[in-house]
Protein backbone atom coordinates (compact mmCIF):
# COMPACT_ATOMS: atom_id res chain seq x y z
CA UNK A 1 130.04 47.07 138.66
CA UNK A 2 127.55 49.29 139.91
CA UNK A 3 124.60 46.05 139.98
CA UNK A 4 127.40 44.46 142.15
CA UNK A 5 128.40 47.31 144.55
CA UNK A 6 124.11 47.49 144.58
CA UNK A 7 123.65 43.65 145.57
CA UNK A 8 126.29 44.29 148.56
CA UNK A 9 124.80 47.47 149.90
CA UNK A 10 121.33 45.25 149.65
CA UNK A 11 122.49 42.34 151.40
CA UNK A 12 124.57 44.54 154.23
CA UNK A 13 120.50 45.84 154.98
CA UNK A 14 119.07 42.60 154.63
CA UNK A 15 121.49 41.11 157.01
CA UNK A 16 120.30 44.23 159.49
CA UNK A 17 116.95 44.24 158.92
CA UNK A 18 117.06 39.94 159.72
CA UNK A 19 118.76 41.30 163.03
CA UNK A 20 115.85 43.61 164.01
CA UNK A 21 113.33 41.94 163.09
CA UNK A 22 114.58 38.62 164.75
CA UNK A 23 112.63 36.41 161.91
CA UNK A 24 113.43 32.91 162.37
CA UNK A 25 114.56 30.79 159.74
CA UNK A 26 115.50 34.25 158.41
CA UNK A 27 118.36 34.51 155.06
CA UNK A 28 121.50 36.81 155.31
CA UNK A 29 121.59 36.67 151.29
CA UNK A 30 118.72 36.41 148.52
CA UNK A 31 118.46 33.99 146.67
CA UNK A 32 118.27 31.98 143.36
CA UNK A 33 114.40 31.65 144.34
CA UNK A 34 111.80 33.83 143.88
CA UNK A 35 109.42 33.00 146.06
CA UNK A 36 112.24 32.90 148.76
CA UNK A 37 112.89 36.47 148.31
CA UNK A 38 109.49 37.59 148.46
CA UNK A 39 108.98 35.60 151.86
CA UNK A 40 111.83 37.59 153.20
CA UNK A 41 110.97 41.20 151.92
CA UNK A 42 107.29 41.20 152.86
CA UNK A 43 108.39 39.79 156.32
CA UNK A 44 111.32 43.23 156.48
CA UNK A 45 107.93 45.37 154.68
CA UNK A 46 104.99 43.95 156.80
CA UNK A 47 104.34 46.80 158.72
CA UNK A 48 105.50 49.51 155.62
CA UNK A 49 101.52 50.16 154.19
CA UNK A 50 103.53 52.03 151.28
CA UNK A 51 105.46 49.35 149.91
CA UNK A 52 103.69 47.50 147.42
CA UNK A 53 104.29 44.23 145.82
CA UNK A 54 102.93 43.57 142.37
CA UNK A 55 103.14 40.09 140.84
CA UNK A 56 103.55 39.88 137.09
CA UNK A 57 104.47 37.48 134.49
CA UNK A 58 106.96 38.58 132.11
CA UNK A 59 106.45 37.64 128.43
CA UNK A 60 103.47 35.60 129.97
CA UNK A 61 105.64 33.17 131.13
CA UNK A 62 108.38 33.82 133.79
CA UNK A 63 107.01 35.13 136.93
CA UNK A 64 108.55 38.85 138.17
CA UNK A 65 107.52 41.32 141.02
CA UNK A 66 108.24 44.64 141.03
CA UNK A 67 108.27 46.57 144.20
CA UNK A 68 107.69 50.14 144.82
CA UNK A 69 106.80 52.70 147.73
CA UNK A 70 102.97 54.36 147.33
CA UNK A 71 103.25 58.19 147.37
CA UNK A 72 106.79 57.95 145.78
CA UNK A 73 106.10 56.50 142.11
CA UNK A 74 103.86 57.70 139.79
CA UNK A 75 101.91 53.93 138.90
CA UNK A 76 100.77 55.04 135.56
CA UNK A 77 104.57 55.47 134.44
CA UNK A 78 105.24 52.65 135.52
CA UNK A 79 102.21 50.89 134.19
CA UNK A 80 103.15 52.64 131.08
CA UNK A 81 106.69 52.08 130.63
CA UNK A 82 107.41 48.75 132.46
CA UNK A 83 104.95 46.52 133.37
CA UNK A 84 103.20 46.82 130.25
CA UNK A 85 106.20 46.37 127.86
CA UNK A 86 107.44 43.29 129.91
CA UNK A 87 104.19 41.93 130.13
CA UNK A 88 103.31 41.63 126.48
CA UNK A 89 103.86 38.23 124.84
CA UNK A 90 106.62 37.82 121.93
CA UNK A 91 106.61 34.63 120.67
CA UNK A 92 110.06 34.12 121.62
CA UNK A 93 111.23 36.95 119.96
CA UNK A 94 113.14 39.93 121.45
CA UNK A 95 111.44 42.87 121.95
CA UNK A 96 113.21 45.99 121.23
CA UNK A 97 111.85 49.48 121.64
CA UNK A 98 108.42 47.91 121.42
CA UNK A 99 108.83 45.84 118.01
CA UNK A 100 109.69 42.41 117.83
């Protein structure tokens, strides 16, 4: 419920942000695409110098980005405790607390 509630509240800004920005071609939604979505956020970030888009594969083989704002997160934390837990390669197999 609360991912939901989340999506709506994020749609509701993309739908303003598409209305300031007046970016043609621009989505109301996100969507199913990845690449999509990134089009659309760096065109609402362009001008933010904090927000910072980082490009990862997860498991080596799906493609993720996380996004973040400079100055707020602490990058070694999240180098730490995300990136580099999604990043490694399992064979397949879950990975749970760090053990497959």
């Amino acid at each position: 419920m609360f991912l939901r509630h989340k999506g709506k509240w994020f749609n509701k800004q993309l739908q303003y942000q598409s209305k300031q920005l007046q970016v043609p071609g621009q989505h109301d939604q996100l969507s199913a695409d990845l690449d999509d979505n990134l089009h659309i956020l760096n065109s609402m970030y362009q001008d933010c110098f904090d927000v910072v888009f980082k490009t990862f594969l997860i498991g080596g083989q799906t493609k993720a980005v996380l996004i973040y704002i400079d100055g707020l997160s602490n990058i070694e934390e999240i180098d730490d405790h995300v990136l580099s837990p999604l990043m490694e390669e399992t064979d397949g197999r879950v990975l749970v607390h760090g053990k497959c």
